[in-house]
C-alpha atoms as a PDB file:
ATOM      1  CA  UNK A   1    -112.344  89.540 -36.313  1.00  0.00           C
ATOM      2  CA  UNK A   2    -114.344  92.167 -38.598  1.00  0.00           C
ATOM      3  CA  UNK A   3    -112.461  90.686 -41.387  1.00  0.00           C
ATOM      4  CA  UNK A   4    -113.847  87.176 -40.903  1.00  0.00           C
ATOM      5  CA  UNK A   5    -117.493  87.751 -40.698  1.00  0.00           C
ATOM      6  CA  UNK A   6    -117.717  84.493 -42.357  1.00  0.00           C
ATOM      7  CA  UNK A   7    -116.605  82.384 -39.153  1.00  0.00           C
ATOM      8  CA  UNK A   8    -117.479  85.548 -36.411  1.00  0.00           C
ATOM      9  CA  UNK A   9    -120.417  87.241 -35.712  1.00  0.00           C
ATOM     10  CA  UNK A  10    -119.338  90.135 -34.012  1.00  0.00           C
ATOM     11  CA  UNK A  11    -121.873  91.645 -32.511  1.00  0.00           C
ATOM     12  CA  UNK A  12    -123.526  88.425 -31.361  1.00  0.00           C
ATOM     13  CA  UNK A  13    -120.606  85.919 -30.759  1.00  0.00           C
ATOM     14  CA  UNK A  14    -118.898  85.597 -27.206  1.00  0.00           C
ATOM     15  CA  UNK A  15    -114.842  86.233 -27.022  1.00  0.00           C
ATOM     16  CA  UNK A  16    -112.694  85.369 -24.071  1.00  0.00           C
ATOM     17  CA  UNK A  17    -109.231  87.885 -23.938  1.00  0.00           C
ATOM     18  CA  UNK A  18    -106.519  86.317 -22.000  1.00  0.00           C
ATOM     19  CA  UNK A  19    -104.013  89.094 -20.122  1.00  0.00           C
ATOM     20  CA  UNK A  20    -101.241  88.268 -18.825  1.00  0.00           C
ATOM     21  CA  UNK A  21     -98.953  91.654 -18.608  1.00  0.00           C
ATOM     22  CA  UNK A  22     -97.094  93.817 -15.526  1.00  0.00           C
ATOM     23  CA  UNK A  23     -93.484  91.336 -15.339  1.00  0.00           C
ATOM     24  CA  UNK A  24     -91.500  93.689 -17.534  1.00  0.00           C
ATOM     25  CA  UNK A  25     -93.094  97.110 -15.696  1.00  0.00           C
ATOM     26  CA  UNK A  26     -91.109  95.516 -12.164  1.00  0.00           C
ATOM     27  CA  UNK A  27     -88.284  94.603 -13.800  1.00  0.00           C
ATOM     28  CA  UNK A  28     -88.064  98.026 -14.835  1.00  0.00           C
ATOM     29  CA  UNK A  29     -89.250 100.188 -11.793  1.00  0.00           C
ATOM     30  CA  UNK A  30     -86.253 100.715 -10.161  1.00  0.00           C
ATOM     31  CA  UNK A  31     -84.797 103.010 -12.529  1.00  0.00           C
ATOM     32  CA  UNK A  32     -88.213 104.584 -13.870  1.00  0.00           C
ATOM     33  CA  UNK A  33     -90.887 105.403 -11.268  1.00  0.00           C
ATOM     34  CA  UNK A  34     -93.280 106.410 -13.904  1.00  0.00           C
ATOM     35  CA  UNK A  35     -93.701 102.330 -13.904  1.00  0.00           C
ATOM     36  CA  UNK A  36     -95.281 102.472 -10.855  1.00  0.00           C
ATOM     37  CA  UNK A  37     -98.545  99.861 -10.428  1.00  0.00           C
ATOM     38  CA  UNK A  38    -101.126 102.420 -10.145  1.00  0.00           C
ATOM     39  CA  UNK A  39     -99.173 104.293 -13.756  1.00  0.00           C
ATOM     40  CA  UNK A  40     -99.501 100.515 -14.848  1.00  0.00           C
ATOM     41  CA  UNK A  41    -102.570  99.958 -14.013  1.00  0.00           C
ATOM     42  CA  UNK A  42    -104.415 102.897 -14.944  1.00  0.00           C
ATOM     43  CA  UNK A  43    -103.046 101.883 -18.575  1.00  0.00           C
ATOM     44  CA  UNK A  44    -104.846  98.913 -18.063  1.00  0.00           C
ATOM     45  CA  UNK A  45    -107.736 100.270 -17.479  1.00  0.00           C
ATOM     46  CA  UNK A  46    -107.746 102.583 -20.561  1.00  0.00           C
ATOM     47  CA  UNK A  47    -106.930  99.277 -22.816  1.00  0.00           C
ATOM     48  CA  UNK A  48    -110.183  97.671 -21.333  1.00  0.00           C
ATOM     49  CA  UNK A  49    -112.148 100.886 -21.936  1.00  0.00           C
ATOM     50  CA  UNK A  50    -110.929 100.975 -25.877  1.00  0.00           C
ATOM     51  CA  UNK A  51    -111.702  97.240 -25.426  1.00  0.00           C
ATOM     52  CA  UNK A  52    -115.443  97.536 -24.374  1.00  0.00           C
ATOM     53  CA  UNK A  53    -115.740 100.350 -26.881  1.00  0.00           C
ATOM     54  CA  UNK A  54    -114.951  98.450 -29.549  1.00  0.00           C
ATOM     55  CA  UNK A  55    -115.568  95.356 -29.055  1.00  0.00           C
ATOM     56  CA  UNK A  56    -118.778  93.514 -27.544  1.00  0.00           C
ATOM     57  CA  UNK A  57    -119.703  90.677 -25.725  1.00  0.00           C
ATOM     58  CA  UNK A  58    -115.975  90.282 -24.435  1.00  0.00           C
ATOM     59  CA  UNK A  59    -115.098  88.571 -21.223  1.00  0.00           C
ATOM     60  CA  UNK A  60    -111.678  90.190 -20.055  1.00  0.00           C
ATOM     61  CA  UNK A  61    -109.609  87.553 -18.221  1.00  0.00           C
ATOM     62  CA  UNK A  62    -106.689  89.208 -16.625  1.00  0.00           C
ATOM     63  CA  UNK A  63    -104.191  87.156 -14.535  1.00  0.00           C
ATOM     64  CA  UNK A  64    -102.758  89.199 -11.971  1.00  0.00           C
ATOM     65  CA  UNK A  65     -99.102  89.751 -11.634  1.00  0.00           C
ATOM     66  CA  UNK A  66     -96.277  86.760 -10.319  1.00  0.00           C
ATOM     67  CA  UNK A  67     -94.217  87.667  -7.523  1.00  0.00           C
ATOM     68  CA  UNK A  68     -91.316  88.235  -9.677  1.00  0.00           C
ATOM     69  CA  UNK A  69     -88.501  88.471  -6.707  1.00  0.00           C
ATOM     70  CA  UNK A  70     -88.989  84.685  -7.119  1.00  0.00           C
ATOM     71  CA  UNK A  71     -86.471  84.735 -10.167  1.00  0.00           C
ATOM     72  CA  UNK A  72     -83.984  85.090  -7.835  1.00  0.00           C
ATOM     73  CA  UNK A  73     -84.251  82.065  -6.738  1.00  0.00           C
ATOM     74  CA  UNK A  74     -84.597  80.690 -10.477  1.00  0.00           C
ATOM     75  CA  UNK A  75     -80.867  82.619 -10.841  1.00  0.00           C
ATOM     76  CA  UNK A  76     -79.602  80.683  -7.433  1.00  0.00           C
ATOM     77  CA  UNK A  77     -76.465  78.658  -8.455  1.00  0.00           C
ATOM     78  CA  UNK A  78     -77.502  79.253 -12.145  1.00  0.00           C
ATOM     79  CA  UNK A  79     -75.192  81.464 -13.974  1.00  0.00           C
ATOM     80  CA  UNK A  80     -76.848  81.520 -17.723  1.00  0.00           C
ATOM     81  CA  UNK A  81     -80.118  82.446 -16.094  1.00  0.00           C
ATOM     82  CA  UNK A  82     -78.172  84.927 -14.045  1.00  0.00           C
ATOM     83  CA  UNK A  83     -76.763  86.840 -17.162  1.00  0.00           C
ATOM     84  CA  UNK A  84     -79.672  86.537 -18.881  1.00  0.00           C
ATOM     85  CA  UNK A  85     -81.994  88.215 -16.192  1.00  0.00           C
ATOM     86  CA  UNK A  86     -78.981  91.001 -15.771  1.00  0.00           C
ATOM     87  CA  UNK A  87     -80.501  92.138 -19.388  1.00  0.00           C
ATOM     88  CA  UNK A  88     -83.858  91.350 -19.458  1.00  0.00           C
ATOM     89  CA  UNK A  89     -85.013  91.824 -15.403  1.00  0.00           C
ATOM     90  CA  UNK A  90     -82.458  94.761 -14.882  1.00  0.00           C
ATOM     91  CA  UNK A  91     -83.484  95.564 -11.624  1.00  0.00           C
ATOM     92  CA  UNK A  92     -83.777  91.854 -10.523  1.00  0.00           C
ATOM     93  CA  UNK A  93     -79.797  92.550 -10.377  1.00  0.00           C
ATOM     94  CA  UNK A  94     -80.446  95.781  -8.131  1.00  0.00           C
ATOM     95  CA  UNK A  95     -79.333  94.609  -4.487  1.00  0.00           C
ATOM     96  CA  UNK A  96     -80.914  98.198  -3.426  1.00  0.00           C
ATOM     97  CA  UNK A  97     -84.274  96.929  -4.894  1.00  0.00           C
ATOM     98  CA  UNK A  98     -84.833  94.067  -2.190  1.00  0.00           C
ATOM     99  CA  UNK A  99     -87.293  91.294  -1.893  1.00  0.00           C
ATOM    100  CA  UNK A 100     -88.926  93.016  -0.080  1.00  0.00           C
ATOM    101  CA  UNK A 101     -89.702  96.178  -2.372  1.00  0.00           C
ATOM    102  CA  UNK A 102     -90.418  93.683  -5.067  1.00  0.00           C
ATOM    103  CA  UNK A 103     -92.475  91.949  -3.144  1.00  0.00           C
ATOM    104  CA  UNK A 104     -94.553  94.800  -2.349  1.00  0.00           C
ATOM    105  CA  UNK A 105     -94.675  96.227  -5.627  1.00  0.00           C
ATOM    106  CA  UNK A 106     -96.349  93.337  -7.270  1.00  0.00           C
ATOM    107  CA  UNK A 107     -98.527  93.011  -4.056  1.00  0.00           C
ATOM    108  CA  UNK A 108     -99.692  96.626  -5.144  1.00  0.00           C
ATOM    109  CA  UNK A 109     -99.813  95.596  -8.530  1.00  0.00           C
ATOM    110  CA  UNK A 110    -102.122  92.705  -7.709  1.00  0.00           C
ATOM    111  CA  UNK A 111    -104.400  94.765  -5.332  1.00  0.00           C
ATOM    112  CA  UNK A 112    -104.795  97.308  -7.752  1.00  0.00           C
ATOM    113  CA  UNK A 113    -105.759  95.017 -10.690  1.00  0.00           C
ATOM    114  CA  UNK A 114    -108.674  93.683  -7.988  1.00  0.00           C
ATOM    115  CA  UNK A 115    -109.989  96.749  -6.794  1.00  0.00           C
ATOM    116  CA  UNK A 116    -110.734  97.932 -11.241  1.00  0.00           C
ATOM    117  CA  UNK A 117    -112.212  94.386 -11.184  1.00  0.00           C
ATOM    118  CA  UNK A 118    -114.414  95.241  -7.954  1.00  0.00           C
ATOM    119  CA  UNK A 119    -115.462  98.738  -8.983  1.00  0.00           C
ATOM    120  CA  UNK A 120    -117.546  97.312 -11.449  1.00  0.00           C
ATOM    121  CA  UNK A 121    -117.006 100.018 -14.131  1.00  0.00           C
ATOM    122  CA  UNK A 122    -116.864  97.200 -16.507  1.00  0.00           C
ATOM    123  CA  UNK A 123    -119.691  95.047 -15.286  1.00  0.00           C
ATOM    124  CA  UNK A 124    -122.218  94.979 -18.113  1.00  0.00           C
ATOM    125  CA  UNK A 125    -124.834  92.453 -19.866  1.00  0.00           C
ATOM    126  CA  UNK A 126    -122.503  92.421 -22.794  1.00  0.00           C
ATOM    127  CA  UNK A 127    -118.759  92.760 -21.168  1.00  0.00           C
ATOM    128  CA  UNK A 128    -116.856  91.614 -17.924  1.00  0.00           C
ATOM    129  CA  UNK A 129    -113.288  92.245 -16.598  1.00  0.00           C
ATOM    130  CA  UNK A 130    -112.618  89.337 -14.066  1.00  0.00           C
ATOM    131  CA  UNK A 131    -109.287  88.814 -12.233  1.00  0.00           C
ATOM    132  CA  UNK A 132    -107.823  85.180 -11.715  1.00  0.00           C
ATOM    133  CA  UNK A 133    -105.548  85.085  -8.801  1.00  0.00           C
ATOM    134  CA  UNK A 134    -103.980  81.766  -8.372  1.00  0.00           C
ATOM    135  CA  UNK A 135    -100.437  83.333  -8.284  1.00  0.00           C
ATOM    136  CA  UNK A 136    -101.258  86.093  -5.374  1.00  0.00           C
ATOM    137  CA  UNK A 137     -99.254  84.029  -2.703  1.00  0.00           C
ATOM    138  CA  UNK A 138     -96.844  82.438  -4.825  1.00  0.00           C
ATOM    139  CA  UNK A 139     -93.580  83.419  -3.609  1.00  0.00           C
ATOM    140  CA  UNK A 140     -91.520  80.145  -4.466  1.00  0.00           C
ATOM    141  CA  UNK A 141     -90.663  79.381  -8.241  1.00  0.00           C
ATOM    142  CA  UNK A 142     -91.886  75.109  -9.406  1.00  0.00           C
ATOM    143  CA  UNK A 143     -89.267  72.592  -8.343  1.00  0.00           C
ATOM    144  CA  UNK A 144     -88.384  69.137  -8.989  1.00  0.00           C
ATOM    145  CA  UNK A 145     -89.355  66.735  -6.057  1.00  0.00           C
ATOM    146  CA  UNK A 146     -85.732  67.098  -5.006  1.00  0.00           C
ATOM    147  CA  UNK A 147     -86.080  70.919  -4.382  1.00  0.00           C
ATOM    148  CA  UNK A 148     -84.293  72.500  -7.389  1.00  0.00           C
ATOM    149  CA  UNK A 149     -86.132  74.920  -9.587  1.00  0.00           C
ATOM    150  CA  UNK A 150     -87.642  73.230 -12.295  1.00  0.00           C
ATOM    151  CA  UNK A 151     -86.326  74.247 -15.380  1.00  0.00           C
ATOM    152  CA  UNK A 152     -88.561  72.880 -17.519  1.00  0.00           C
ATOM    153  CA  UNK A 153     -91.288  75.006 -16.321  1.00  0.00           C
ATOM    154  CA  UNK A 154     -89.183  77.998 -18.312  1.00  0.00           C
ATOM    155  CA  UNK A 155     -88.348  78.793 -21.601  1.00  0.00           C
ATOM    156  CA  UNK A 156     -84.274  79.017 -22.123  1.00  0.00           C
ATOM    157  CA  UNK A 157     -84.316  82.541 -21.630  1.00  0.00           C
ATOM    158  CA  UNK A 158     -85.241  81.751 -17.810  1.00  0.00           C
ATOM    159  CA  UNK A 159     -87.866  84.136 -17.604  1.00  0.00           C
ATOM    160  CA  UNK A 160     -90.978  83.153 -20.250  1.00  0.00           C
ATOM    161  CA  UNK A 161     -92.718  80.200 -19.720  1.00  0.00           C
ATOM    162  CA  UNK A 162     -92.338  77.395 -21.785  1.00  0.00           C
ATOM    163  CA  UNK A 163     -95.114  75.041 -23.565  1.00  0.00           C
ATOM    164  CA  UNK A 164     -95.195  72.821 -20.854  1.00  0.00           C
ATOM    165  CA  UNK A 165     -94.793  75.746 -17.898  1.00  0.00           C
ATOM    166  CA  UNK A 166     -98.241  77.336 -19.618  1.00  0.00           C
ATOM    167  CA  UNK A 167     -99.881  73.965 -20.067  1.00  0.00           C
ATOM    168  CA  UNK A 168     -99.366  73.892 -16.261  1.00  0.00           C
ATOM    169  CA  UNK A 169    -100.072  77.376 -15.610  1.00  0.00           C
ATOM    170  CA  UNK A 170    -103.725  76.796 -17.709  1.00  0.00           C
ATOM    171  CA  UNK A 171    -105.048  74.373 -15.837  1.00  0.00           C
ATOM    172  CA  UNK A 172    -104.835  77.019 -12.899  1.00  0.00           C
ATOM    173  CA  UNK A 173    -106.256  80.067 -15.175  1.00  0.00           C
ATOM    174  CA  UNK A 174    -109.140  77.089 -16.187  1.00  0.00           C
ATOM    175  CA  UNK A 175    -109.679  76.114 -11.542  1.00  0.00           C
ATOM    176  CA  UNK A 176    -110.008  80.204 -11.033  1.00  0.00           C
ATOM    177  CA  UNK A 177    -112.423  80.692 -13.621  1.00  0.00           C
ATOM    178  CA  UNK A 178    -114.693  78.344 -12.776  1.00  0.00           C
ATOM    179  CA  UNK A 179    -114.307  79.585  -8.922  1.00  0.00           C
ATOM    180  CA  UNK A 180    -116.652  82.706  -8.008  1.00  0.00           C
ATOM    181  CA  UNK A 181    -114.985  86.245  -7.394  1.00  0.00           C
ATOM    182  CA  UNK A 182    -113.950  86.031  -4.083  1.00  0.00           C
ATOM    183  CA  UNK A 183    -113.574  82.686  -2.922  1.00  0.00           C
ATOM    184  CA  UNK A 184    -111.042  81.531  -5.871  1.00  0.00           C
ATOM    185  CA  UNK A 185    -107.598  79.880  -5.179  1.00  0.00           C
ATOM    186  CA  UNK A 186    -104.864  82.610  -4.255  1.00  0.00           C
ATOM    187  CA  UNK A 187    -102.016  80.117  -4.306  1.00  0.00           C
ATOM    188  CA  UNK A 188    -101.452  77.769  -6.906  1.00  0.00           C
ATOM    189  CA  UNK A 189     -98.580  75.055  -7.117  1.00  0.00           C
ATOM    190  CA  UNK A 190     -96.704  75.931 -10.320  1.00  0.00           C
ATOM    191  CA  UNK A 191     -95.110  72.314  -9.462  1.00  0.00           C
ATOM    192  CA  UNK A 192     -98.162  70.368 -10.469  1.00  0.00           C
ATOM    193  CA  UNK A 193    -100.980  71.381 -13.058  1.00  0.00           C
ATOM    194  CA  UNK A 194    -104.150  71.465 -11.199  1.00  0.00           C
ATOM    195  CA  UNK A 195    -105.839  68.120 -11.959  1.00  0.00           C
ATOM    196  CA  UNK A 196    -108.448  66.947 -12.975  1.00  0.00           C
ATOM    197  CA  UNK A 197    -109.479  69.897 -14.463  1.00  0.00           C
ATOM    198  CA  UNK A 198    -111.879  71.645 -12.914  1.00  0.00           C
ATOM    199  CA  UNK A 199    -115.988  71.436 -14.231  1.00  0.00           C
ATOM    200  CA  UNK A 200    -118.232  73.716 -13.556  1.00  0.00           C
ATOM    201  CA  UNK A 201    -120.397  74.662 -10.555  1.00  0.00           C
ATOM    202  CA  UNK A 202    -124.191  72.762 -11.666  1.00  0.00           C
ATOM    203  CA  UNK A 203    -125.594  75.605  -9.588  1.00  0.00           C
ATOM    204  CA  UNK A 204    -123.868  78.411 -11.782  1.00  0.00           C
ATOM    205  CA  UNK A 205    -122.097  76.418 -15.041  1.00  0.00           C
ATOM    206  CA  UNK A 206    -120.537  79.718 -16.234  1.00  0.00           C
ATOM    207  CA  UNK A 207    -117.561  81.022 -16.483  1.00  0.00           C
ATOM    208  CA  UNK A 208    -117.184  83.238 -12.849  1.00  0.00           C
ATOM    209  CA  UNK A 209    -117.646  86.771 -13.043  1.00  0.00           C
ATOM    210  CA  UNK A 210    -119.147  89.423 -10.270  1.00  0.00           C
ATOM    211  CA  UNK A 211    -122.458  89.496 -11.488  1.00  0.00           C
ATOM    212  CA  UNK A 212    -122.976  85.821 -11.367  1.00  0.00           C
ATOM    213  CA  UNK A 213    -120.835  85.044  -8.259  1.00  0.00           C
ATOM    214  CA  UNK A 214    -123.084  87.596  -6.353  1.00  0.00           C
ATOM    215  CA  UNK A 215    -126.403  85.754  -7.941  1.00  0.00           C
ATOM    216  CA  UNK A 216    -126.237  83.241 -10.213  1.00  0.00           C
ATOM    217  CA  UNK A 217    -130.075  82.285 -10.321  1.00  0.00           C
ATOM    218  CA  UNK A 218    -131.138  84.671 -12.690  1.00  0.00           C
ATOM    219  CA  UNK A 219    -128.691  83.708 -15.658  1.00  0.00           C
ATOM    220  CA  UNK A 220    -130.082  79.592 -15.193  1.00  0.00           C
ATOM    221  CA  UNK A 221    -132.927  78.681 -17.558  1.00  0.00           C
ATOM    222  CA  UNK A 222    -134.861  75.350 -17.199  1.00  0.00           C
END
């Protein structure tokens, strides 16, 4: 951006960072502890840090971490996806790391990744750090009407999304931001993109963040 001072002004100018990061840490935690949520998230926290340091007038827009035991149902009766997850989700193919552990570790994960976003270490007039949350409770990967997993919804390695699974996945990043911190949607429906698109609140037209979701009144002008 400091090379293009032509098109940014970079003290002045607004930037929205999109996060999207933790998937590979699980996949990897049962044969390296040191990926543990809080190690994980305490790196996110010094990325923000050299963020705000560096950078002003950024809002931070992390979305917190998929329940990834749901690839196993993705792999159900699929044997490509299967091989491919054997390589690139190791321990999704680790019967001693159960739903249930998974489950919990990305509950961590997404607890963790709220409570940096309620401390309000990043809460400034020029910077924010807001977490969207519309995957917390999703547990089930999108299907068809029929039931099966949609594949579409996945690039061909089984695992990324594809154009169309984060076209869908936006319009739920686009609901939560317009939704004020702490009464935003904690489960999506990665079978349907969230339509119509959300528009803001006329009482608070902003993007959410803690400051304004607390008290919005004093950022509206006549």
């Amino acid at each position: 951006m400091k090379a293009h001072s032509d098109a940014i002004d970079m003290a002045n100018d607004w930037k929205l960072l999109n996060i999207f990061i933790g998937g590979n840490d699980i996949c990897a935690l049962c044969r390296r502890p040191d990926y543990a949520p809080a190690n994980c998230v305490a790196e996110i926290r010094e990325a923000i840090q050299y963020i705000q340091d560096n950078v002003p007038r950024v809002i931070v827009n992390l979305m917190s971490m998929l329940h990834l035991e749901l690839l196993r149902q993705v792999d159900t009766g699929n044997m490509f996806c299967l091989a491919l997850h054997t390589d690139e989700c190791g321990c999704e193919q680790n019967k001693n790391f159960t739903d249930a552990m998974i489950s919990a570790a990305c509950t961590e994960y997404q607890q963790l990744e709220t409570k940096l976003q309620d401390d309000g270490i990043f809460e400034k007039d020029d910077f924010t750090y807001v977490v969207q949350p519309f995957a917390n409770e999703i547990i089930h990967p999108p299907s068809y009407p029929n039931g099966t997993v949609d594949s579409d919804f996945f690039c061909p390695d089984c695992f990324h999304f594809s154009q169309y699974g984060h076209a869908v996945t936006a319009t739920w990043v686009w609901r939560n931001m317009l939704e004020p911190v702490g009464k935003k949607t904690t489960k999506g429906n990665l079978s349907v993109p969230a339509l119509p698109l959300a528009c803001p609140d006329p009482k608070c037209p902003f993007i959410r963040t803690t400051k304004n979701s607390a008290d919005c009144s004093k950022y509206m002008t006549e």
